[in-house]
C-alpha atoms as a PDB file:
ATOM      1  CA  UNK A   1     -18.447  -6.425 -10.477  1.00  0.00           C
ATOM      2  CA  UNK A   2     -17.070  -9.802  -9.577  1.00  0.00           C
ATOM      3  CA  UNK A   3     -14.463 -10.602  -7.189  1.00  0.00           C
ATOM      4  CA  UNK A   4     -11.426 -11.398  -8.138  1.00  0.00           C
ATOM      5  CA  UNK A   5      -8.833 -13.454  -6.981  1.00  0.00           C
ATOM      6  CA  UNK A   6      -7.356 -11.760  -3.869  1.00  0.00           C
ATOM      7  CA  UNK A   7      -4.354 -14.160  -3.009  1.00  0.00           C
ATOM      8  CA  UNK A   8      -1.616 -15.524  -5.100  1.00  0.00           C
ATOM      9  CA  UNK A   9      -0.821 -19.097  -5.698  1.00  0.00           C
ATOM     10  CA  UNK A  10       2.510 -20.786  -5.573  1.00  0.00           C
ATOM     11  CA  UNK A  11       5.343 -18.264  -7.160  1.00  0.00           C
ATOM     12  CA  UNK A  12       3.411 -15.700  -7.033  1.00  0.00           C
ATOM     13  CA  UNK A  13       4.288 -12.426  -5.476  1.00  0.00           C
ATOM     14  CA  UNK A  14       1.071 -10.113  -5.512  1.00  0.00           C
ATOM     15  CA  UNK A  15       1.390  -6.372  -4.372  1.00  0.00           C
ATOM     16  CA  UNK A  16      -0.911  -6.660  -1.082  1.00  0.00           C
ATOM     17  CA  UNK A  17      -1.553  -3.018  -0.094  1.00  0.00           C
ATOM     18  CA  UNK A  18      -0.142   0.076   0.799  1.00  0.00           C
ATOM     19  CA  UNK A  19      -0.784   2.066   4.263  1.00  0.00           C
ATOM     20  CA  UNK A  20      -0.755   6.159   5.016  1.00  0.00           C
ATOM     21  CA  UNK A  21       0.467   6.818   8.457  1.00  0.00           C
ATOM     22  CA  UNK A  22      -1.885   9.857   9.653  1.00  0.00           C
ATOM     23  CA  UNK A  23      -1.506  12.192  12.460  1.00  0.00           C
ATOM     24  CA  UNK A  24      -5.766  12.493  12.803  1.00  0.00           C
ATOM     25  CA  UNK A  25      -7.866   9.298  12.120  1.00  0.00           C
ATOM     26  CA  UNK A  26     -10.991  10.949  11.856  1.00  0.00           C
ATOM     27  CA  UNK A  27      -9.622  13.383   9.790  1.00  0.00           C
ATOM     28  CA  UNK A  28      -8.803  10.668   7.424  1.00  0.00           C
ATOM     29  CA  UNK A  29     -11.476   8.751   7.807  1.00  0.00           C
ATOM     30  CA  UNK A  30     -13.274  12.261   6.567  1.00  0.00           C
ATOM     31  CA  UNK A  31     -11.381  12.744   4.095  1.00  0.00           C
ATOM     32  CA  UNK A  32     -11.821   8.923   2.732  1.00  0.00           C
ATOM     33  CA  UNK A  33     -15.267   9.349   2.856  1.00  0.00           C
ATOM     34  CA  UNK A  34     -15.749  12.442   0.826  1.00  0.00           C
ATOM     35  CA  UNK A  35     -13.661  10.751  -1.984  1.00  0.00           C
ATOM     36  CA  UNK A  36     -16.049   8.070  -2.327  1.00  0.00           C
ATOM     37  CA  UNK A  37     -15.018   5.263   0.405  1.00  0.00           C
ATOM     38  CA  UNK A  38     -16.628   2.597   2.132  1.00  0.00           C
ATOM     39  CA  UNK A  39     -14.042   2.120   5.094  1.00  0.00           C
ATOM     40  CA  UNK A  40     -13.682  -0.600   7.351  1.00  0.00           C
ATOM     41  CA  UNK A  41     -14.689   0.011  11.396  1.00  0.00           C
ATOM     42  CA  UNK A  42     -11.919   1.899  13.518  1.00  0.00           C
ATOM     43  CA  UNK A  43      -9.659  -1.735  14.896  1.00  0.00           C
ATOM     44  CA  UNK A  44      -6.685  -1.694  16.991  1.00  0.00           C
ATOM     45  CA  UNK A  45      -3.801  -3.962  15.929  1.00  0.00           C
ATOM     46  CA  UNK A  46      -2.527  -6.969  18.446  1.00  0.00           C
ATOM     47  CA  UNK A  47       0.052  -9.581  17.911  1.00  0.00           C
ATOM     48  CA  UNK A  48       0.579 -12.978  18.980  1.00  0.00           C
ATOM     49  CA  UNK A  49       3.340 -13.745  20.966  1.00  0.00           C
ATOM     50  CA  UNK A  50       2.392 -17.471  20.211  1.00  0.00           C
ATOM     51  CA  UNK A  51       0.226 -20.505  19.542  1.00  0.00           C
ATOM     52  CA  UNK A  52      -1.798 -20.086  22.281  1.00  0.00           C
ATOM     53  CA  UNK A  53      -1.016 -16.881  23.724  1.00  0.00           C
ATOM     54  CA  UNK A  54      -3.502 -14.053  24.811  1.00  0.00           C
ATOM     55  CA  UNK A  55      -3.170 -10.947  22.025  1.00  0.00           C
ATOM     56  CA  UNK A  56      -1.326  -8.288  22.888  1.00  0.00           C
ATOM     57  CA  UNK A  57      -2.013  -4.278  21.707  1.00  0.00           C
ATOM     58  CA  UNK A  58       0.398  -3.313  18.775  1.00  0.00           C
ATOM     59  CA  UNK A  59       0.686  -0.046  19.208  1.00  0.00           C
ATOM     60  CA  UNK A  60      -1.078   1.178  16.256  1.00  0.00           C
ATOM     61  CA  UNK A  61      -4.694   1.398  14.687  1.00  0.00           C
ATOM     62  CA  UNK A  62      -6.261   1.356  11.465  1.00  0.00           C
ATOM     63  CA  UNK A  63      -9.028   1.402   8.932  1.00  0.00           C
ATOM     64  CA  UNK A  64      -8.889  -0.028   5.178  1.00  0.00           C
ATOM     65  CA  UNK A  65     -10.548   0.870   2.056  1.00  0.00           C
ATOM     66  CA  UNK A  66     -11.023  -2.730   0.632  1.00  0.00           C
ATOM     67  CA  UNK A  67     -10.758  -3.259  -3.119  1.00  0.00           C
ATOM     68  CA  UNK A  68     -11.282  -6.135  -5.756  1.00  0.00           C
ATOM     69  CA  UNK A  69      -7.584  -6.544  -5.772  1.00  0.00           C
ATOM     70  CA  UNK A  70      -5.527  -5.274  -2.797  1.00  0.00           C
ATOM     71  CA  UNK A  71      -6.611  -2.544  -0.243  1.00  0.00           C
ATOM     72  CA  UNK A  72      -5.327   0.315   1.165  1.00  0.00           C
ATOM     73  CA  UNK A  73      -4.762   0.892   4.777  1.00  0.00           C
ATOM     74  CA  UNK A  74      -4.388   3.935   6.766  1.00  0.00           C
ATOM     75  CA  UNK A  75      -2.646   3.859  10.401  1.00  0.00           C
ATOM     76  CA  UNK A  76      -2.774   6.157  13.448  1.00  0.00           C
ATOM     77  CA  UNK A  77      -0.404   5.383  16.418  1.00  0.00           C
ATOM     78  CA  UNK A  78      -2.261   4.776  19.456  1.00  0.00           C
ATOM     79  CA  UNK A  79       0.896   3.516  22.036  1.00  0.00           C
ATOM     80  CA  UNK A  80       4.168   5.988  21.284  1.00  0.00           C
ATOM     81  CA  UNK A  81       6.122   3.470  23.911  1.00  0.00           C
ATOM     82  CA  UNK A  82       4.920   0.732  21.978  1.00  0.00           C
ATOM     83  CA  UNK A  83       7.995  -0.280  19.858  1.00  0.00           C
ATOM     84  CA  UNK A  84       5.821  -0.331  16.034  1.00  0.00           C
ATOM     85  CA  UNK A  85       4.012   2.774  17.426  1.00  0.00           C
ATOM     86  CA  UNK A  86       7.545   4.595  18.404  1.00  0.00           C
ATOM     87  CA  UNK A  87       8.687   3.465  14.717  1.00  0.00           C
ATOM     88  CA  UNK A  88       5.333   4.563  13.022  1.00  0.00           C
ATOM     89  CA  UNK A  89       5.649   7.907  14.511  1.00  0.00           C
ATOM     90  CA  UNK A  90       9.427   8.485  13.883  1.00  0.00           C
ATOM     91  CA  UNK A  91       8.292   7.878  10.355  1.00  0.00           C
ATOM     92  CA  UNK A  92       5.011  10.068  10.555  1.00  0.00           C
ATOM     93  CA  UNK A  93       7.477  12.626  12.027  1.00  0.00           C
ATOM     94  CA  UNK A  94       9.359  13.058   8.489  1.00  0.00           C
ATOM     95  CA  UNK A  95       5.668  13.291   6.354  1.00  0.00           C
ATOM     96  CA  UNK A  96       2.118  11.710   6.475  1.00  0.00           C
ATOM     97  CA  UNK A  97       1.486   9.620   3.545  1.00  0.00           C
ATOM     98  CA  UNK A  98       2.138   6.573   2.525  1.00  0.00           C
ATOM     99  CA  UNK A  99       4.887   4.264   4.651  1.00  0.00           C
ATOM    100  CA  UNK A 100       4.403   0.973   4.151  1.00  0.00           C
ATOM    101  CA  UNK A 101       4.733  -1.466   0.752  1.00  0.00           C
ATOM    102  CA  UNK A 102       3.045  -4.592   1.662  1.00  0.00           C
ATOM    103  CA  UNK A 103       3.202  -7.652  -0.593  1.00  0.00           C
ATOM    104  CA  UNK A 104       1.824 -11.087  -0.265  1.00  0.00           C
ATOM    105  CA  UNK A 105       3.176 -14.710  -0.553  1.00  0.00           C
ATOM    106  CA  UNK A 106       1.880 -18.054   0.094  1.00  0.00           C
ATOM    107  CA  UNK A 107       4.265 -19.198   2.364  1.00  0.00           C
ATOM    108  CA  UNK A 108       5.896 -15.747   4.284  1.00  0.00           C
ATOM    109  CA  UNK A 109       7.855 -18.009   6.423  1.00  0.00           C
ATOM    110  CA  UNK A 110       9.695 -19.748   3.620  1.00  0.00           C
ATOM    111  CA  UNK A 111      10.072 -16.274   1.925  1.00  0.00           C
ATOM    112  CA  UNK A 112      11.704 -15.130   5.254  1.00  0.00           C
ATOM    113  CA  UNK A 113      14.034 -18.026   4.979  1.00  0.00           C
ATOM    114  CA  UNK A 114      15.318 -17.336   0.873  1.00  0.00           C
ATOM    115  CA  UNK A 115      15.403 -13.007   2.266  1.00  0.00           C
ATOM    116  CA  UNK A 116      18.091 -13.910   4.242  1.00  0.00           C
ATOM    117  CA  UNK A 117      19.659 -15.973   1.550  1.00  0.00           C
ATOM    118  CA  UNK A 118      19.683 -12.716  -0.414  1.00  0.00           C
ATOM    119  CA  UNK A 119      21.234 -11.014   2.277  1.00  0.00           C
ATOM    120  CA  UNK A 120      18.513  -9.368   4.030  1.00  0.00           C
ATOM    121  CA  UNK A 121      18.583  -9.591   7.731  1.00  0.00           C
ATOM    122  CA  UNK A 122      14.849 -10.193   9.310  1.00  0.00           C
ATOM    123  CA  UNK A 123      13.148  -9.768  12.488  1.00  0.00           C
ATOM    124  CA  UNK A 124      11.132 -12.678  14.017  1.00  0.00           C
ATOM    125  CA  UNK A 125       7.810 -12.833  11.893  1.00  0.00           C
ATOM    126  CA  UNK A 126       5.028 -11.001  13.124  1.00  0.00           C
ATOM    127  CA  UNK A 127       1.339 -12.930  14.216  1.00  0.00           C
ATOM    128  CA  UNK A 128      -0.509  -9.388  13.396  1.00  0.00           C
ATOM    129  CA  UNK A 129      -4.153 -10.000  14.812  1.00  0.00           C
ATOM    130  CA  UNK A 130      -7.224  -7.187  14.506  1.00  0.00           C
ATOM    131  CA  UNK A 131     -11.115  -8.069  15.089  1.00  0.00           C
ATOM    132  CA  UNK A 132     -13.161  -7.816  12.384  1.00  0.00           C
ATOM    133  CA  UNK A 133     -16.971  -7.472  12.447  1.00  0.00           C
ATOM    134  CA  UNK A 134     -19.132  -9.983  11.025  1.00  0.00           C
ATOM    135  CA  UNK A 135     -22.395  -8.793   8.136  1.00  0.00           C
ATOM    136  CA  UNK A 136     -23.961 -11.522  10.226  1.00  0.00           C
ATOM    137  CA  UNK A 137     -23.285  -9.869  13.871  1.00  0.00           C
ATOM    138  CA  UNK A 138     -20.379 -10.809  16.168  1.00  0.00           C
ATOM    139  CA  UNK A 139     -16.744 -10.456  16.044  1.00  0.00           C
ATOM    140  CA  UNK A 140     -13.713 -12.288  13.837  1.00  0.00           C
ATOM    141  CA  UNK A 141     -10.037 -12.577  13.703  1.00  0.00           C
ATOM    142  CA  UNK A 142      -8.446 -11.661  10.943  1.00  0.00           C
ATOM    143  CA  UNK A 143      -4.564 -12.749  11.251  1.00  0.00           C
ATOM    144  CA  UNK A 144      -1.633 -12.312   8.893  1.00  0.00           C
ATOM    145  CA  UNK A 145       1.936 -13.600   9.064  1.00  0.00           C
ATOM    146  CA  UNK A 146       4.082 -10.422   8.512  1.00  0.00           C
ATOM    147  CA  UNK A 147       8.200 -10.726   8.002  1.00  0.00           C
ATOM    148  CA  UNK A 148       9.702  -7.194   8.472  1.00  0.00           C
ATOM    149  CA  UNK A 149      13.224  -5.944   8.205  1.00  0.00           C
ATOM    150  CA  UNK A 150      14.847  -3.838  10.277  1.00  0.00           C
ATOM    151  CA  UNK A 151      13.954   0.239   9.665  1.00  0.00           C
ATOM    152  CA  UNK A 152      17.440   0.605   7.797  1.00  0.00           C
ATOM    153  CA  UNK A 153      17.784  -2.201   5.945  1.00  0.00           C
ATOM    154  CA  UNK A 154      14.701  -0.649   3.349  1.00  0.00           C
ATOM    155  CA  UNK A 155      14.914   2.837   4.517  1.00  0.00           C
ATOM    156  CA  UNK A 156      12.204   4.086   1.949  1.00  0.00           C
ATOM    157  CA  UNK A 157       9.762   2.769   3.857  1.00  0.00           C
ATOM    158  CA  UNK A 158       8.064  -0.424   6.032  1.00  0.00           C
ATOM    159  CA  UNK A 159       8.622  -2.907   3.303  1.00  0.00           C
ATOM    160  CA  UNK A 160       7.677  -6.204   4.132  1.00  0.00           C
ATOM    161  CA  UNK A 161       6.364  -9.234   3.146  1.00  0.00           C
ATOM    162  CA  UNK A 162       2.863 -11.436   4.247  1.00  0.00           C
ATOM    163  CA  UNK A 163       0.802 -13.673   4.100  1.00  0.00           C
ATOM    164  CA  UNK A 164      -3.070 -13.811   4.862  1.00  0.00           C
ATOM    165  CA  UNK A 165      -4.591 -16.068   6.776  1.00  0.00           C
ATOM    166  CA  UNK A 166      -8.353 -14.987   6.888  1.00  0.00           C
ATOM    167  CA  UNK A 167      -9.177 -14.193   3.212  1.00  0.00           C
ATOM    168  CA  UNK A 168     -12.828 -14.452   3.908  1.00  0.00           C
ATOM    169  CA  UNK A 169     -12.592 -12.147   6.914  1.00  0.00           C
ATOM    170  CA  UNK A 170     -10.394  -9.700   5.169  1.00  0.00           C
ATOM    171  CA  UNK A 171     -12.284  -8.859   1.768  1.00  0.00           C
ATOM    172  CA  UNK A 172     -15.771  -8.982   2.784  1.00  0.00           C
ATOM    173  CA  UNK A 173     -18.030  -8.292   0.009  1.00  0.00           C
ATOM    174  CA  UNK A 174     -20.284  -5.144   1.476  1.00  0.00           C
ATOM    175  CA  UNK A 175     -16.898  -3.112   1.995  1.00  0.00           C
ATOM    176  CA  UNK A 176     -15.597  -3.770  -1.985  1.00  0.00           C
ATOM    177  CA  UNK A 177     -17.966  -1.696  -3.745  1.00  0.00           C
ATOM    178  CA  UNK A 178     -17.001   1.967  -3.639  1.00  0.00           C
ATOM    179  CA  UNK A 179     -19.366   4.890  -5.654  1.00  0.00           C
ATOM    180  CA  UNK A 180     -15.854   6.289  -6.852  1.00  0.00           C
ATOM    181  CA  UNK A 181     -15.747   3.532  -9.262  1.00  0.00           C
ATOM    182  CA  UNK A 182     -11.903   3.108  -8.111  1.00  0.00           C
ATOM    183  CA  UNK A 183     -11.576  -1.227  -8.103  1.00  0.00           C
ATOM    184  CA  UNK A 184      -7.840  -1.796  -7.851  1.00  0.00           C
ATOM    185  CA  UNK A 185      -4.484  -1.548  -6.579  1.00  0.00           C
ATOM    186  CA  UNK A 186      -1.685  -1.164  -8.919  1.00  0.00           C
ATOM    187  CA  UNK A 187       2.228   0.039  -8.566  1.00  0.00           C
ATOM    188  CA  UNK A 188       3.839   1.935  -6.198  1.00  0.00           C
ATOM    189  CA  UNK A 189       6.077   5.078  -6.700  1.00  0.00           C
ATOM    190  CA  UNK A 190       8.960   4.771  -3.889  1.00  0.00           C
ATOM    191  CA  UNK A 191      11.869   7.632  -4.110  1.00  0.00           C
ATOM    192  CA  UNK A 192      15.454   5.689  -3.320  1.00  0.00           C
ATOM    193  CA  UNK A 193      18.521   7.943  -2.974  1.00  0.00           C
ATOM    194  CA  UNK A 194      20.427   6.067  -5.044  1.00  0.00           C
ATOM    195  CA  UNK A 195      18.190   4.478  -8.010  1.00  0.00           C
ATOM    196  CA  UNK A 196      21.014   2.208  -9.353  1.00  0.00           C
ATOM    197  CA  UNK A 197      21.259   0.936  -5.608  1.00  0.00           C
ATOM    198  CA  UNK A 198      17.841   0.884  -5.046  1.00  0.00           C
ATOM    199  CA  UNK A 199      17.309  -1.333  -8.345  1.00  0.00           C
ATOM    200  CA  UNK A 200      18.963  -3.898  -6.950  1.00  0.00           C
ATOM    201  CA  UNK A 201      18.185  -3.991  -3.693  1.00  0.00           C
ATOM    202  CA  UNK A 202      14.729  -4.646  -4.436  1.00  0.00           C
ATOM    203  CA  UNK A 203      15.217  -7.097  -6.946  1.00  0.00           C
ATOM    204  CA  UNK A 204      16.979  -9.118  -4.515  1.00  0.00           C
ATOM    205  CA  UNK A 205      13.684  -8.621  -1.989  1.00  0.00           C
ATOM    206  CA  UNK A 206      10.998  -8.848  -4.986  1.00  0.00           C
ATOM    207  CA  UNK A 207      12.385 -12.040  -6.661  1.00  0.00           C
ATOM    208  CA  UNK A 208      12.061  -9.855  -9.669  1.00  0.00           C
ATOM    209  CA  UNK A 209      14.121  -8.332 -12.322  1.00  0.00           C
ATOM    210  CA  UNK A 210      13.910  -4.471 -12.668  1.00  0.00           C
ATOM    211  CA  UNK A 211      13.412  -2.650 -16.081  1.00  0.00           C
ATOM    212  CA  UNK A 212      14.616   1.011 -16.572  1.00  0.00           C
ATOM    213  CA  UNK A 213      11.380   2.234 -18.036  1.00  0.00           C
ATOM    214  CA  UNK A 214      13.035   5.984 -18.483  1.00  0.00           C
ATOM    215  CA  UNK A 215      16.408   7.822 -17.651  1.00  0.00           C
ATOM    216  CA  UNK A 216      15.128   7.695 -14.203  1.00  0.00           C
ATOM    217  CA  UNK A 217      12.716   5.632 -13.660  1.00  0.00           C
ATOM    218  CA  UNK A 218      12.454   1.356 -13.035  1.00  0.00           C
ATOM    219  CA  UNK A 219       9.798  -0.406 -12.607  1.00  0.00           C
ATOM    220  CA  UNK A 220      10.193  -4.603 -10.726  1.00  0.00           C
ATOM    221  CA  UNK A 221       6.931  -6.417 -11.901  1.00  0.00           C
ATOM    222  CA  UNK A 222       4.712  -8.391  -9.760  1.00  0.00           C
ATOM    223  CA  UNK A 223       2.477 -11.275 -10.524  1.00  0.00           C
ATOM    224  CA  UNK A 224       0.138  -8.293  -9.535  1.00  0.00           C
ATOM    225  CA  UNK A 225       1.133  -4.736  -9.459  1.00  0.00           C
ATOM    226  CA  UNK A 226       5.172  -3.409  -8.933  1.00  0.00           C
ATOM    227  CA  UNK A 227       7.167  -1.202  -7.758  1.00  0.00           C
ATOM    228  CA  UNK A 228       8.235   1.827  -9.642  1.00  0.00           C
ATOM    229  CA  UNK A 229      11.766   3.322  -8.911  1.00  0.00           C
ATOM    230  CA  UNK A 230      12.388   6.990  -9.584  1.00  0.00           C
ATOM    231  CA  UNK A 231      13.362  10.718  -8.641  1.00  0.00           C
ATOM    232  CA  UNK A 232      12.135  14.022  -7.153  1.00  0.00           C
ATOM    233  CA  UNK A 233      12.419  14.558 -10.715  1.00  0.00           C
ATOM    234  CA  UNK A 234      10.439  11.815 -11.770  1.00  0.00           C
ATOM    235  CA  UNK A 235       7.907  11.853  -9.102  1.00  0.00           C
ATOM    236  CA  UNK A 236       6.854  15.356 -10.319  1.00  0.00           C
ATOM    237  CA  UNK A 237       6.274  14.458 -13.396  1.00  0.00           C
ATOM    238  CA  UNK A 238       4.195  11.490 -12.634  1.00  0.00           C
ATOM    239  CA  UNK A 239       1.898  13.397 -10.260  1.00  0.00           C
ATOM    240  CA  UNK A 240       2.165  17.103 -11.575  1.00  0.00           C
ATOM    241  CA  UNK A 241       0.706  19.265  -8.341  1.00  0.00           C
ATOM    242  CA  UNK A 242       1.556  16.413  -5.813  1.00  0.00           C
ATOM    243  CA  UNK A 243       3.850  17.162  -2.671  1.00  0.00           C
ATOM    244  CA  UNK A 244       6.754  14.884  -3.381  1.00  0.00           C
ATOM    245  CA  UNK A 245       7.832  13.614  -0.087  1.00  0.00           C
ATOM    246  CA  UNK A 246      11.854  13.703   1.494  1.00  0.00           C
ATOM    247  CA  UNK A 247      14.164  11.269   0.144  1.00  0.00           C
ATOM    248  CA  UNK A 248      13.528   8.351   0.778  1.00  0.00           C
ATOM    249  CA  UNK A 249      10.046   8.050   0.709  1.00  0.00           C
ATOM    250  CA  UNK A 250       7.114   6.779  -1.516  1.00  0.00           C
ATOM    251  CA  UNK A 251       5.205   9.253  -3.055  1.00  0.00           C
ATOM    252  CA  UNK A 252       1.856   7.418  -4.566  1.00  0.00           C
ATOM    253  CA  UNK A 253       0.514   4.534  -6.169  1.00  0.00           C
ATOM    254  CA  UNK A 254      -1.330   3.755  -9.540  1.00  0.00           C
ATOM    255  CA  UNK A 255      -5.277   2.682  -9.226  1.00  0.00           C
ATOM    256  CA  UNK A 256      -7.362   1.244 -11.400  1.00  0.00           C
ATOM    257  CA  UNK A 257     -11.034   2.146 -12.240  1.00  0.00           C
ATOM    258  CA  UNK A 258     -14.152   0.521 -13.479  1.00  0.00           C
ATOM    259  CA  UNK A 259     -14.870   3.952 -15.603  1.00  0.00           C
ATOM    260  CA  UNK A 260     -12.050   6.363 -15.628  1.00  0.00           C
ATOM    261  CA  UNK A 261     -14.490   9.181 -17.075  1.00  0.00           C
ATOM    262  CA  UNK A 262     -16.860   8.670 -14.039  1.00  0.00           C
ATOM    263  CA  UNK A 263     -14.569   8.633 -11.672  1.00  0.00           C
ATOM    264  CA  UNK A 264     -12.983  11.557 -12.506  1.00  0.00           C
ATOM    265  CA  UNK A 265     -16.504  13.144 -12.627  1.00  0.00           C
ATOM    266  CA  UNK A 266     -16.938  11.873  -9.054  1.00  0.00           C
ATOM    267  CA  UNK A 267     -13.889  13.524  -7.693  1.00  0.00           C
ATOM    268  CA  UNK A 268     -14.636  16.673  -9.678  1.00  0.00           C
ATOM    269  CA  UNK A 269     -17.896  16.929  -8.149  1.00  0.00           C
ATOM    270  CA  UNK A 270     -16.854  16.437  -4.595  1.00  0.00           C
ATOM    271  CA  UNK A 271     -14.370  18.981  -5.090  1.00  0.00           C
ATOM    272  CA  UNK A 272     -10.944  17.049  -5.443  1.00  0.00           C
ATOM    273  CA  UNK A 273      -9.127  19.225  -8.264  1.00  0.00           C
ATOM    274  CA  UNK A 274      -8.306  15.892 -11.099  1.00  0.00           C
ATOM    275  CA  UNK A 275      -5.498  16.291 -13.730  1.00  0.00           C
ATOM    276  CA  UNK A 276      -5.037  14.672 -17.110  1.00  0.00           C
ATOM    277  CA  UNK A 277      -1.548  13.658 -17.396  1.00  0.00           C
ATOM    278  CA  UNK A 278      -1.359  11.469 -20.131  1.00  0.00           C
ATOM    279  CA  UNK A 279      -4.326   9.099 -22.309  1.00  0.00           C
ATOM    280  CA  UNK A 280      -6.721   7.626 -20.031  1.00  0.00           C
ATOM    281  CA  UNK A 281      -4.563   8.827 -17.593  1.00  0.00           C
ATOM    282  CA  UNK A 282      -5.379  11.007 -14.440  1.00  0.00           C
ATOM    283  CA  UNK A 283      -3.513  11.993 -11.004  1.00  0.00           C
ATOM    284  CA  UNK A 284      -4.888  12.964  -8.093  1.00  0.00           C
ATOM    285  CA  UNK A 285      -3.045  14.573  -5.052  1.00  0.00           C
ATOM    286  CA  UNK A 286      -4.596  13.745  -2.045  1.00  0.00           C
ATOM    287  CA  UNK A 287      -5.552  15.955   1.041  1.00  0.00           C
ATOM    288  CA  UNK A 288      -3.281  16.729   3.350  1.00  0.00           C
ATOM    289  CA  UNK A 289      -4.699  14.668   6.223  1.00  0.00           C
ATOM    290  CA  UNK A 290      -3.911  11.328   3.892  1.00  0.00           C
ATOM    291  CA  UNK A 291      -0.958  12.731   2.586  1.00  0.00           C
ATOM    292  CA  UNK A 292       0.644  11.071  -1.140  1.00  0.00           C
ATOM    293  CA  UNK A 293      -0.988  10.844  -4.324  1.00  0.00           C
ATOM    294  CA  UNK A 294      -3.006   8.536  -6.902  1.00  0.00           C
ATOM    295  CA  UNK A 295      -2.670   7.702 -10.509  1.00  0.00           C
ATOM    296  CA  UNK A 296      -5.878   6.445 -11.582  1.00  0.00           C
ATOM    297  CA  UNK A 297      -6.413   4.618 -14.852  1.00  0.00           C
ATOM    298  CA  UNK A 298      -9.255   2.119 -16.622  1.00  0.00           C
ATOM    299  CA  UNK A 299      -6.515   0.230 -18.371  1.00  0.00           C
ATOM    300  CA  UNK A 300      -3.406  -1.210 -16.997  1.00  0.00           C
ATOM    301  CA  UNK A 301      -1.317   0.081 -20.249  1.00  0.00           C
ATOM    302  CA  UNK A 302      -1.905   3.772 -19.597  1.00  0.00           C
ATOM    303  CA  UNK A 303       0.323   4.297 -16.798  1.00  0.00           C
ATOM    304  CA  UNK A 304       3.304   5.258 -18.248  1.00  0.00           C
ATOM    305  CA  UNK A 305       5.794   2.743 -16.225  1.00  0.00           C
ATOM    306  CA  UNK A 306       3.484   0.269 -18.875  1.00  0.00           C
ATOM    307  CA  UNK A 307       2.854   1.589 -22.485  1.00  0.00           C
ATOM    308  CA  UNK A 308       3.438   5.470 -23.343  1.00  0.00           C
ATOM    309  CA  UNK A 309       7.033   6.489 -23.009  1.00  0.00           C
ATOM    310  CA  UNK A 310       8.005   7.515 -19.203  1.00  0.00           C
ATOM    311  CA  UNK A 311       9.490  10.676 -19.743  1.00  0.00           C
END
C-alpha cells in the first residue's frame, strides 16, 4: 500500500494519534504483538528546555504502532516525581486506556496563540524530543512542538495540539505495514459529563462545528478523522462488550482496514473475540493490559457517526 500523506497543509487540522497509558509496558507491548503489530523500539521521552539546551527525561516512555495515517501510542510512566509522569499516573490511577487526543497543525505555535483567543488558557509549548533508530544504523531525533492545557481545562483527557517536526523520522516505512491489515486512524469516542457543554467546548478547541449525529451523540469533523461526543449510554452501544471507562474519559477510536473480512479473520484466529455491530462494521474490546476499544471498518461511511443512523 502507498503512503499517504501524513501531515496537513495550511487549515488543516488532522487527528494525529491517540495514546493508552499502561501500568506494564511489556505487557502491552505483548499484547500489541499478538494482535498483529509491528511496534516501534522501547524510547524514553525528553524535552527541550531550549534552542540549544541539553534534553532533559520527561518522565514517561513509549512505543507506537505506526500507520498510513496517524499512529497510536502507548505510554508507561517511568519518573512518578516527574511532573507529566505524576499527571500520567493520576490519570492511569482512574483506568488504563486511552488518555490522550492528539491532533496536528502546521503551525502549533500560532494555534496556541488563536486557543487563547477562544478562551483556553495554555501552558508554555512543549519541545517533546525521543531517539529514534535509523533502518540504516545509528540514532535520530524525532521532535514535536506540543501546546497542552492545563489537566482541568479538558478534563476528558490530555487533549492537545502539535506539530511534527521529523516526518521522515516519525513514519518510517518498515514499521507501517502491519499483518492485521488495520491502515488507519479514524475518530475518537471521548465521554464528557455534560454533552451540550462538551459540544462546545471542543468546537471552540477544534476550529470545527459539531453535528448531533443521534440523541446523544456529536461528532466535530477533522480535515482527517473527529471527535465523537457521547454517553455511557452511547458508548455501549458503539462497542457492545467494551468496558466503558468513568466519566470523563475516552472510551475507543474508529480504525480503518485494508480488508475488513481479513482482519477480522486475523483477530479471530489469534483469539481476540470480534463483533459485528453494524454493515462492514466490527468492534473490538481490547485486553486489559491496553485498556479501551476499536471500531474497525474498510470504508469510512460504515461507522455510524458517518452513514447508518447512530442509534
Amino acid at each position: 500500500m502507498a503512503t499517504r500523506r501524513q501531515l496537513p497543509g495550511s487549515g488543516e487540522t488532522f487527528l494525529d494519534h491517540l495514546g493508552h497509558f499502561v501500568p506494564d509496558m511489556d505487557a502491552a507491548h505483548r499484547a500489541l504483538a499478538r494482535l498483529g503489530f509491528v511496534q516501534t523500539p522501547y524510547t524514553v521521552h525528553q524535552t527541550t528546555p531550549g534552542p540549544g539546551a541539553a534534553p532533559l527525561p520527561g518522565g514517561t516512555a513509549n512505543r507506537c504502532v505506526m500507520l498510513h495515517e496517524g499512529y497510536i501510542e502507548v505510554l508507561c510512566v517511568v519518573d512518578r516525581d516527574h511532573p507529566t509522569g505524576a499527571r500520567t499516573q493520576r490519570q492511569l490511577e482512574r483506568y488504563t486506556g486511552v488518555h490522550i487526543v492528539a491532533m496536528t497543525d502546521p503551525d502549533a505555535l500560532a494555534r496556541r496563540d488563536r486557543l487563547e483567543a477562544a478562551g483556553f488558557e495554555t501552558q508554555e509549548p512543549v519541545n517533546l524530543r525521543r531517539t529514534v533508530p535509523l533502518a540504516n544504523g545509528g540514532e535520530g531525533m524525532a521532535a514535536f512542538t506540543v501546546c497542552r492545557t492545563p489537566a482541568d481545562a479538558m478534563a476528558e483527557g490530555r487533549v492537545q495540539v502539535l506539530t511534527q517536526l521529523t516526518e521522515e523520522l516519525v513514519w518510517q516505512p518498515r514499521w507501517m505495514n502491519h499483518e492485521n491489515g488495520i491502515v488507519a486512524l479514524r475518530d475518537v469516542v471521548i465521554l464528557p459529563e455534560d454533552l451540550d457543554e462538551a459540544a462546545d467546548r471542543y468546537a471552540r478547541f477544534m476550529e470545527a462545528p459539531p453535528k448531533r449525529v443521534a440523541e446523544d451523540m456529536i461528532r466535530l469533523e477533522l480535515a482527517r478523522g473527529g471527535v465523537v461526543l457521547t454517553t455511557p449510554a452511547g458508548a455501549a452501544r458503539l462497542f457492545p462488550g467494551a468496558a466503558v471507562p468513568p466519566v470523563p474519559g475516552i472510551v475507543g477510536y474508529g480504525l480503518l482496514s485494508d480488508a475488513l473480512p481479513a482482519t477480522r479473520a486475523f483477530f479471530e484466529g489469534r483469539g481476540f473475540p470480534v463483533r459485528d455491530t453494524g454493515p462492514g462494521l466490527a468492534c473490538l474490546a481490547l485486553p486489559a493490559s491496553l485498556g479501551g476499544a476499536w471500531l474497525i471498518a474498510d470504508d469510512e461511511q460504515a461507522f455510524p457517526w458517518n452513514g447508518r443512523a447512530a442509534g
